[in-house]
PDB file of N, CA and C in Angstrom:
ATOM      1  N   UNK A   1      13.091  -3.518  -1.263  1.00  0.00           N
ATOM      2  CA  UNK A   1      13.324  -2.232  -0.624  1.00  0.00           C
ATOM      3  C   UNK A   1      14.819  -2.010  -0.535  1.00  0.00           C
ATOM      4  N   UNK A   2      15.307  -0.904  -1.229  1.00  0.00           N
ATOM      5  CA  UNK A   2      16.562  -0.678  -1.080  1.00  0.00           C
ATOM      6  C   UNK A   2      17.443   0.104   0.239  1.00  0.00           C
ATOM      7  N   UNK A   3      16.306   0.519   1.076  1.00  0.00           N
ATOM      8  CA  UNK A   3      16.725   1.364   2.020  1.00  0.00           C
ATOM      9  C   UNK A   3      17.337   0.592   2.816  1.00  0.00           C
ATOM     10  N   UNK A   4      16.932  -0.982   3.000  1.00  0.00           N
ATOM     11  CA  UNK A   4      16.911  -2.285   4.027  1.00  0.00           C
ATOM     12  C   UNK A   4      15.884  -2.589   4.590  1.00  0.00           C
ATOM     13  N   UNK A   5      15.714  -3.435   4.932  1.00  0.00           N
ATOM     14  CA  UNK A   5      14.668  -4.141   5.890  1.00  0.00           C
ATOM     15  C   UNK A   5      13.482  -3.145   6.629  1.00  0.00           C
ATOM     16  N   UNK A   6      12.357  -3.455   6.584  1.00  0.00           N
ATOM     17  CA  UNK A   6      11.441  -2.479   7.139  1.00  0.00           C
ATOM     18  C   UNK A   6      11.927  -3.047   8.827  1.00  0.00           C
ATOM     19  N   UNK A   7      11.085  -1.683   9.272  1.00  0.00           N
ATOM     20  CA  UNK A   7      11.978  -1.345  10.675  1.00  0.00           C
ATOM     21  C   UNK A   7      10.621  -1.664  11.828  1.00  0.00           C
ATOM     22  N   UNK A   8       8.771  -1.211  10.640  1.00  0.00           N
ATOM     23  CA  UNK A   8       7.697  -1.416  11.810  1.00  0.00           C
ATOM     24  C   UNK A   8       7.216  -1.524  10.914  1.00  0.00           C
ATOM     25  N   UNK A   9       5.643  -1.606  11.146  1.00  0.00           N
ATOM     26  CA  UNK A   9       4.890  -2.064  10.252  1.00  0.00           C
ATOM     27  C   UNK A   9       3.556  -1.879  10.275  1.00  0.00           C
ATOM     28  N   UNK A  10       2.400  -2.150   9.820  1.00  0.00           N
ATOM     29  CA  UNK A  10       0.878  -2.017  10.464  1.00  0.00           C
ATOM     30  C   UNK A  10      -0.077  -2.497   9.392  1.00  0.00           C
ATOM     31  N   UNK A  11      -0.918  -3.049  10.108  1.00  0.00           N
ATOM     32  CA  UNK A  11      -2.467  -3.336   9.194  1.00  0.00           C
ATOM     33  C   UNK A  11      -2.802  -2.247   8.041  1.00  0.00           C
ATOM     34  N   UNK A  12      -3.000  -2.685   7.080  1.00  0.00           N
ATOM     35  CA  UNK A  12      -3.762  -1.511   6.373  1.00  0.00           C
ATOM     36  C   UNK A  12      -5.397  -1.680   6.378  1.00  0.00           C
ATOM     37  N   UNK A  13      -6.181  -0.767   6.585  1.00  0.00           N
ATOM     38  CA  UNK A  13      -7.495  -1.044   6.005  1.00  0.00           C
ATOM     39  C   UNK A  13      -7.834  -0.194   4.824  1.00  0.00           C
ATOM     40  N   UNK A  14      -7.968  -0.783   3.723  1.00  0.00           N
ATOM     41  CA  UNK A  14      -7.925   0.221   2.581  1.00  0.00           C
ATOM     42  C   UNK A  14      -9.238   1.174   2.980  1.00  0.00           C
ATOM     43  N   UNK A  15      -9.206   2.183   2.113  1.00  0.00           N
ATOM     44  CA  UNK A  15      -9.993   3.243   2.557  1.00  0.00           C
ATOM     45  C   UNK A  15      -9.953   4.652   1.002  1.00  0.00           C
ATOM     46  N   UNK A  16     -10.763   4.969   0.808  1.00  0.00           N
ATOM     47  CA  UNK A  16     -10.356   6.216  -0.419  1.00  0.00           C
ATOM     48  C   UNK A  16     -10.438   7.400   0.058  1.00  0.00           C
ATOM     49  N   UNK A  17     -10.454   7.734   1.602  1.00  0.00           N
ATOM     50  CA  UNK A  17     -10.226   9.080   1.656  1.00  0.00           C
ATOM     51  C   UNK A  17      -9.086   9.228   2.681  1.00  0.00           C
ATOM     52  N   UNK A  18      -8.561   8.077   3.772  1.00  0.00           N
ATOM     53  CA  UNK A  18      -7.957   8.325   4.496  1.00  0.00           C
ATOM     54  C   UNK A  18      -6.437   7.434   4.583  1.00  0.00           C
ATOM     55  N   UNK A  19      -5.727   8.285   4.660  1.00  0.00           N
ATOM     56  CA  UNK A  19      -3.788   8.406   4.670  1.00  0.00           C
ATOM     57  C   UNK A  19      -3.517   7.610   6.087  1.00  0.00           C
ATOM     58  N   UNK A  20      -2.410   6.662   5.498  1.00  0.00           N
ATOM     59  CA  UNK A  20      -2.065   5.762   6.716  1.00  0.00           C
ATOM     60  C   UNK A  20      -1.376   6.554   7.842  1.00  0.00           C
ATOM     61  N   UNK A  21      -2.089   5.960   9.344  1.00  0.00           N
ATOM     62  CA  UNK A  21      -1.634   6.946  10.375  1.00  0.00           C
ATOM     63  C   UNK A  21      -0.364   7.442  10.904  1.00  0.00           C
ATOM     64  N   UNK A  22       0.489   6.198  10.238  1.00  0.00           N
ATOM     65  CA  UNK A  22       2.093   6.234  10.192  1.00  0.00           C
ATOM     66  C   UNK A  22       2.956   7.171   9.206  1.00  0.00           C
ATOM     67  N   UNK A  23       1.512   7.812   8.257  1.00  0.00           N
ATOM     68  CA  UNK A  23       2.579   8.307   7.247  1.00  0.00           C
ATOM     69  C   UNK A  23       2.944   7.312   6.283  1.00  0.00           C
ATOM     70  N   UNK A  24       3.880   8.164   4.713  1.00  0.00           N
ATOM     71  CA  UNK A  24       3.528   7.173   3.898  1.00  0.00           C
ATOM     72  C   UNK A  24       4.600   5.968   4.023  1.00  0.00           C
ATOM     73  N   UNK A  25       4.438   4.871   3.557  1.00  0.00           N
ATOM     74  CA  UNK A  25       5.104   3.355   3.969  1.00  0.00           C
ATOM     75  C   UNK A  25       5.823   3.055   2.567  1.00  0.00           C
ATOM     76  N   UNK A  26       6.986   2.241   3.014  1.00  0.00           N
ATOM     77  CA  UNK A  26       8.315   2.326   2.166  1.00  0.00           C
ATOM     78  C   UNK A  26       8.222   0.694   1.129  1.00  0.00           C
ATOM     79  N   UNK A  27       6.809   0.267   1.283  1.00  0.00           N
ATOM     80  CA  UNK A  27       6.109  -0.685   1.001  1.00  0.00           C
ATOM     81  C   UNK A  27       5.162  -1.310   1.001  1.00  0.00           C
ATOM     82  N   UNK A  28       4.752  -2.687   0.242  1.00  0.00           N
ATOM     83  CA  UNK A  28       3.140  -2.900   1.003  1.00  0.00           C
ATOM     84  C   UNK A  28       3.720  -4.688   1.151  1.00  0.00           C
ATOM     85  N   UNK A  29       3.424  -5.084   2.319  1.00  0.00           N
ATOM     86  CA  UNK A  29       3.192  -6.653   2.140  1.00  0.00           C
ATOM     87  C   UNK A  29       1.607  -7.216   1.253  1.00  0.00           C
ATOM     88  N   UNK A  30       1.464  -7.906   0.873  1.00  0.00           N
ATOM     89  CA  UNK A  30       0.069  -8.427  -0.123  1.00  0.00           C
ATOM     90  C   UNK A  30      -0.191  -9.533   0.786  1.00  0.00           C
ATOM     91  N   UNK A  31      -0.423  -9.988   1.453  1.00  0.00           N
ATOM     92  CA  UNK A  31      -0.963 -11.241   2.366  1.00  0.00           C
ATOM     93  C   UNK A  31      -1.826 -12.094   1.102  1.00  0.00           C
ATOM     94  N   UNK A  32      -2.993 -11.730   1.292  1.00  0.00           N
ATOM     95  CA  UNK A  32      -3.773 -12.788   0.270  1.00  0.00           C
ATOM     96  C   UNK A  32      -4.020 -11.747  -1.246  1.00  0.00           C
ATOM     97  N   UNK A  33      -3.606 -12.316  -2.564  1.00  0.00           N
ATOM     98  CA  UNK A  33      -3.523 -11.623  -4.017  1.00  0.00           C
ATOM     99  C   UNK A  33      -4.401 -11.155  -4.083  1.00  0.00           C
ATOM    100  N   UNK A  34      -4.432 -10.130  -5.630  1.00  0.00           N
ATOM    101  CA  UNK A  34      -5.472  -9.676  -5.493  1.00  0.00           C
ATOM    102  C   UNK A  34      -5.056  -8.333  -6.689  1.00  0.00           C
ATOM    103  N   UNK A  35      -6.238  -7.343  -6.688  1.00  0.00           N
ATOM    104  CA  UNK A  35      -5.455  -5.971  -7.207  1.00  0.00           C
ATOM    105  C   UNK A  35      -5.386  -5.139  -5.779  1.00  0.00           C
ATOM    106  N   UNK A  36      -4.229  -4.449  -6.091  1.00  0.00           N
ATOM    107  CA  UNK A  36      -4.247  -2.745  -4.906  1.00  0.00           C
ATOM    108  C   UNK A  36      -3.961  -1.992  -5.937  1.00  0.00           C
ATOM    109  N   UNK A  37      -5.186  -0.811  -5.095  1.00  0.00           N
ATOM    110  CA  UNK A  37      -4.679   0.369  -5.680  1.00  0.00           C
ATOM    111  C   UNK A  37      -4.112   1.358  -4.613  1.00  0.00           C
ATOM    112  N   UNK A  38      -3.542   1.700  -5.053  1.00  0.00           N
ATOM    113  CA  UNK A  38      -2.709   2.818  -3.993  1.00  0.00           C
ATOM    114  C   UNK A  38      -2.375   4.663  -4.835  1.00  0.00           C
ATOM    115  N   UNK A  39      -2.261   5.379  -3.589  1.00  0.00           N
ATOM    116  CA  UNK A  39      -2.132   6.790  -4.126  1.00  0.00           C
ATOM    117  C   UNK A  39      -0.460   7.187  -3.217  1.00  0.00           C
ATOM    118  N   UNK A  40       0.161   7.556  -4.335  1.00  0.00           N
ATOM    119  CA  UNK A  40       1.198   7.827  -4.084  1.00  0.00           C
ATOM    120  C   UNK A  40       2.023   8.549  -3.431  1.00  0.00           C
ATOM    121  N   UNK A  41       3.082   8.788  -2.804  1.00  0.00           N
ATOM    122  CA  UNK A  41       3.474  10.054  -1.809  1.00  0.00           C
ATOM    123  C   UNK A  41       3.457  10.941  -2.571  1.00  0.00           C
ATOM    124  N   UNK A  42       4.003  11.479  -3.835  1.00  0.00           N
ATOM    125  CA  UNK A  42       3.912  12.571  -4.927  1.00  0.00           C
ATOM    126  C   UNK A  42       2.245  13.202  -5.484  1.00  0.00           C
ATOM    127  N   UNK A  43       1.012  12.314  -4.411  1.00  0.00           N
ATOM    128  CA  UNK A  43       0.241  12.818  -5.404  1.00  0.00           C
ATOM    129  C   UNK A  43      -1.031  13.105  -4.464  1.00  0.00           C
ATOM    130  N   UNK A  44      -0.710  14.738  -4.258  1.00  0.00           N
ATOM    131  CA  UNK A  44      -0.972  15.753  -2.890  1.00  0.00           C
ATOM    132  C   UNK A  44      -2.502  15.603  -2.741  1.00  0.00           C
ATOM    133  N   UNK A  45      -3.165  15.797  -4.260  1.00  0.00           N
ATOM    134  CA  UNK A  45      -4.834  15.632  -3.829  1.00  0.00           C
ATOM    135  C   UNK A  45      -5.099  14.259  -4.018  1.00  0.00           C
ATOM    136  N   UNK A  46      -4.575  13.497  -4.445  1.00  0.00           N
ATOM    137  CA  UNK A  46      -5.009  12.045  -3.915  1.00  0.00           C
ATOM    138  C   UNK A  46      -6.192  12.056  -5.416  1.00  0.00           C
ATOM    139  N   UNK A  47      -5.601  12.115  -6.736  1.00  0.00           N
ATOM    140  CA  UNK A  47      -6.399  12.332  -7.653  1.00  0.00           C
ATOM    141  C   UNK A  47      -6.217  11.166  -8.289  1.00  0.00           C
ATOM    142  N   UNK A  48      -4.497  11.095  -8.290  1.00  0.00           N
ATOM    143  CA  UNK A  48      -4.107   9.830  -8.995  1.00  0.00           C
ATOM    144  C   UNK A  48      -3.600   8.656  -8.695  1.00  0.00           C
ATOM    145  N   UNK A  49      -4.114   7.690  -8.723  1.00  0.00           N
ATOM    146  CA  UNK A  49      -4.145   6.395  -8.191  1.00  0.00           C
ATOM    147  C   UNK A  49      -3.740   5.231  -9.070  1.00  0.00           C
ATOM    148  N   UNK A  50      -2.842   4.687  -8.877  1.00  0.00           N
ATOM    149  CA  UNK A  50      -2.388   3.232  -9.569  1.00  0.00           C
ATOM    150  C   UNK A  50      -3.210   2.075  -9.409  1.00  0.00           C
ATOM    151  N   UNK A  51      -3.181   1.426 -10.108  1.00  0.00           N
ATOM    152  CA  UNK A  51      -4.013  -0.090  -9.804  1.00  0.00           C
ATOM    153  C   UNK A  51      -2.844  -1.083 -10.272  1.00  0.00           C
ATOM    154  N   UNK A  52      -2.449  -2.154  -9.197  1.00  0.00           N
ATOM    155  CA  UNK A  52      -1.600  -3.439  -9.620  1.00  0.00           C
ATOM    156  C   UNK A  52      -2.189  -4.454  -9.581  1.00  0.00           C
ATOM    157  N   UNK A  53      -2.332  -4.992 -10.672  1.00  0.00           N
ATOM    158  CA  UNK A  53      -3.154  -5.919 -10.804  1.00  0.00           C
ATOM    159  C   UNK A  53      -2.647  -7.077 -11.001  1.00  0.00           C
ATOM    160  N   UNK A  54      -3.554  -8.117 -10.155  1.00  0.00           N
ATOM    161  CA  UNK A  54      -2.983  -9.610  -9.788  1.00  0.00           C
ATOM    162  C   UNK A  54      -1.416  -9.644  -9.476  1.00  0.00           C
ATOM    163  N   UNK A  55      -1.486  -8.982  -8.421  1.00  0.00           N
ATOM    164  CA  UNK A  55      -0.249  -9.104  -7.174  1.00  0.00           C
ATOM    165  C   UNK A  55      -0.694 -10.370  -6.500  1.00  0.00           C
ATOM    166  N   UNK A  56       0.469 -11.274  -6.907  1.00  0.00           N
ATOM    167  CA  UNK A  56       0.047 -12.417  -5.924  1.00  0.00           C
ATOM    168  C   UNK A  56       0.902 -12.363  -4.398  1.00  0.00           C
ATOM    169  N   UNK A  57      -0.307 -13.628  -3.683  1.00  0.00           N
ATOM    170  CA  UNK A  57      -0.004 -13.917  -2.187  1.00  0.00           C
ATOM    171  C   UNK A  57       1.588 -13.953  -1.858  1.00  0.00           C
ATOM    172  N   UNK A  58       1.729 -13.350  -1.017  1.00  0.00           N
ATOM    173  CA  UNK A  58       3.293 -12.926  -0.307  1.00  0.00           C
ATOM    174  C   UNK A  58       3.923 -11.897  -1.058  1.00  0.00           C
ATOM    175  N   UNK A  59       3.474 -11.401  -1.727  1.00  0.00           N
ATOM    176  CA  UNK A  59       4.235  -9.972  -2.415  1.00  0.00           C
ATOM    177  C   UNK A  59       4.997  -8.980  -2.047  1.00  0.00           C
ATOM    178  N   UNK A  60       5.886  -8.891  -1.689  1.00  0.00           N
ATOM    179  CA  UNK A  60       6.396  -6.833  -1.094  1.00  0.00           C
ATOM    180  C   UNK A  60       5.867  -6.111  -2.136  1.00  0.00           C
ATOM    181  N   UNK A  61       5.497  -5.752  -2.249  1.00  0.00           N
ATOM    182  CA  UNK A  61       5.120  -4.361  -3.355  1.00  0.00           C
ATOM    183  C   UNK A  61       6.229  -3.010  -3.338  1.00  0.00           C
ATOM    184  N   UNK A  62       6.615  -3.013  -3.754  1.00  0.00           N
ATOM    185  CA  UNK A  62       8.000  -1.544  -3.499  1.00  0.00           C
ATOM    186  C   UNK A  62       7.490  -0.499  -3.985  1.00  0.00           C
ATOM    187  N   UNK A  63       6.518   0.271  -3.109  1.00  0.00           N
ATOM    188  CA  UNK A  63       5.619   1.367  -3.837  1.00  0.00           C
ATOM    189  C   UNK A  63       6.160   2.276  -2.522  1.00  0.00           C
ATOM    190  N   UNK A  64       6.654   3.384  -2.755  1.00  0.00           N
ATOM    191  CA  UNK A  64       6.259   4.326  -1.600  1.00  0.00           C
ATOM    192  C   UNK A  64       4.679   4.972  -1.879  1.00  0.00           C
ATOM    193  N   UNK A  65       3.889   4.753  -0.927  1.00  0.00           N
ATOM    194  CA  UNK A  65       2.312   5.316  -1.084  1.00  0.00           C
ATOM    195  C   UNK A  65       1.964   5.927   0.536  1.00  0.00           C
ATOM    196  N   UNK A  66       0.821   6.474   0.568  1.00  0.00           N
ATOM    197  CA  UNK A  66       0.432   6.892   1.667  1.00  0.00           C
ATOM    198  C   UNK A  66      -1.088   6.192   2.024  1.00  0.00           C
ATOM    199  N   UNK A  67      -1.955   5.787   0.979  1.00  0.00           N
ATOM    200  CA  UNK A  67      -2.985   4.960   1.393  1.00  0.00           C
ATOM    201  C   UNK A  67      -2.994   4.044   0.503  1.00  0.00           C
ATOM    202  N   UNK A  68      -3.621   2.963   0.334  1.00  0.00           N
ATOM    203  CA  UNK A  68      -4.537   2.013  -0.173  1.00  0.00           C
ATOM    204  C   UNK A  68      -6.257   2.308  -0.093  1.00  0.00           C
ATOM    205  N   UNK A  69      -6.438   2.661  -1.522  1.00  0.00           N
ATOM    206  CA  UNK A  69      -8.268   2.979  -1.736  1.00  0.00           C
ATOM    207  C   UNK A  69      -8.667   1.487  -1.600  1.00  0.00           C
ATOM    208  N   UNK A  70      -9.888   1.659  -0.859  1.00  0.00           N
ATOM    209  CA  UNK A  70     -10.961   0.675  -0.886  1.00  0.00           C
ATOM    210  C   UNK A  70     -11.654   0.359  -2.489  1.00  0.00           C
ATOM    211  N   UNK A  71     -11.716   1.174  -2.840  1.00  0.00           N
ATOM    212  CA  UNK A  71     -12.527   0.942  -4.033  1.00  0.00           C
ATOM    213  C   UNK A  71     -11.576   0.233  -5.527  1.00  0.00           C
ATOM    214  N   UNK A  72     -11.656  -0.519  -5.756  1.00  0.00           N
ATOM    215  CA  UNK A  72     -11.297  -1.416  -6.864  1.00  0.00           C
ATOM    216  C   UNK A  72     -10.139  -2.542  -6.042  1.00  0.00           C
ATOM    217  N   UNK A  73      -9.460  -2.536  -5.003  1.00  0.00           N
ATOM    218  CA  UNK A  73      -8.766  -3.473  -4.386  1.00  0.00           C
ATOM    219  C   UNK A  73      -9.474  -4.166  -3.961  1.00  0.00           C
ATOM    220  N   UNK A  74      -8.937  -5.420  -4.226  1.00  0.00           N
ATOM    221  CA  UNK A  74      -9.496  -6.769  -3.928  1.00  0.00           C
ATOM    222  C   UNK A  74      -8.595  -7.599  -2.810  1.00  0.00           C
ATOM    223  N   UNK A  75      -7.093  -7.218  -3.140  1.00  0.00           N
ATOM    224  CA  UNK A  75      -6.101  -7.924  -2.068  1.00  0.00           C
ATOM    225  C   UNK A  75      -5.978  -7.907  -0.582  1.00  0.00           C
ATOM    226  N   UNK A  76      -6.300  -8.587  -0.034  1.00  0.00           N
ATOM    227  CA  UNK A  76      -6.174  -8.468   2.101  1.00  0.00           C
ATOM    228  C   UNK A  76      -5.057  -8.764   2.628  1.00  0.00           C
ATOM    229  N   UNK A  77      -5.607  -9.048   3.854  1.00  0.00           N
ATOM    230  CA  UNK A  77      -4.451  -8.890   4.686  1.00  0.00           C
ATOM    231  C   UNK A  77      -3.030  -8.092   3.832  1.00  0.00           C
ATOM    232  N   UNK A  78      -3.045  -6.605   3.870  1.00  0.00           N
ATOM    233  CA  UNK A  78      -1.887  -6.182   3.472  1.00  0.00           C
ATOM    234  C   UNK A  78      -1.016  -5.477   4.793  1.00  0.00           C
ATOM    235  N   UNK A  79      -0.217  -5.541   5.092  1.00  0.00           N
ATOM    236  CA  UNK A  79       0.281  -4.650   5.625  1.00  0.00           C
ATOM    237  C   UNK A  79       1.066  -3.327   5.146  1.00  0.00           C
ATOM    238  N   UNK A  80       1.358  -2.049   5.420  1.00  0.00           N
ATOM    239  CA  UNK A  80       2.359  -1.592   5.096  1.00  0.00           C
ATOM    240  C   UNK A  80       3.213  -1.699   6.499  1.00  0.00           C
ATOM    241  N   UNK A  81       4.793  -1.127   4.819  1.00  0.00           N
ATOM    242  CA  UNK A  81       6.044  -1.500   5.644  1.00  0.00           C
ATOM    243  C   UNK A  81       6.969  -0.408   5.981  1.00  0.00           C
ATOM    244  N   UNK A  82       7.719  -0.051   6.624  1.00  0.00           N
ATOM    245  CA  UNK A  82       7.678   1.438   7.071  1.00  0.00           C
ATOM    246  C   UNK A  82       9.472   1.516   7.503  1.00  0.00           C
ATOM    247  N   UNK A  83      10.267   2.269   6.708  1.00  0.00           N
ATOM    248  CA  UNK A  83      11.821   1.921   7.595  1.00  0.00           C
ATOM    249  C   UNK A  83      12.116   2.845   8.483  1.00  0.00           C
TER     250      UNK A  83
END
């Protein structure tokens, strides 16, 4: 993260219809590997979705996103990271 150090943070529970309550996060921690997919701050109807696949355990992910879909992620305990 180039902005610096995340500032707060929170559980994610992936989900495919619903946007993290914080707004979108300036990262993702990956706790245990896995794939995430995530939908991006740029992508308003939530049509288009990335998949990263085999993100391993302890990862930052440097994605600005607003959710993590349930459907095709396999990775837990993620948090997002928020500056």
């Amino acid at each position: 993260m180039s902005d610096g150090p995340a500032r707060s943070f929170a559980a994610v529970t992936p989900h495919d219809s619903t946007d993290f309550a914080g707004g979108a996060a300036a990262a993702l921690f990956v706790g245990v590997g896995g794939n995430v997919v995530v939908v991006g701050v740029e992508d308003s109807d939530g049509a288009v979705v990335e998949t990263f696949k085999n993100v391993a355990s302890g990862t930052i992910l440097p994605v600005r996103c607003r959710r993590v879909n349930a459907t095709n992620t396999t990775a837990t305990d993620i948090k997002a990271l928020y500056l």
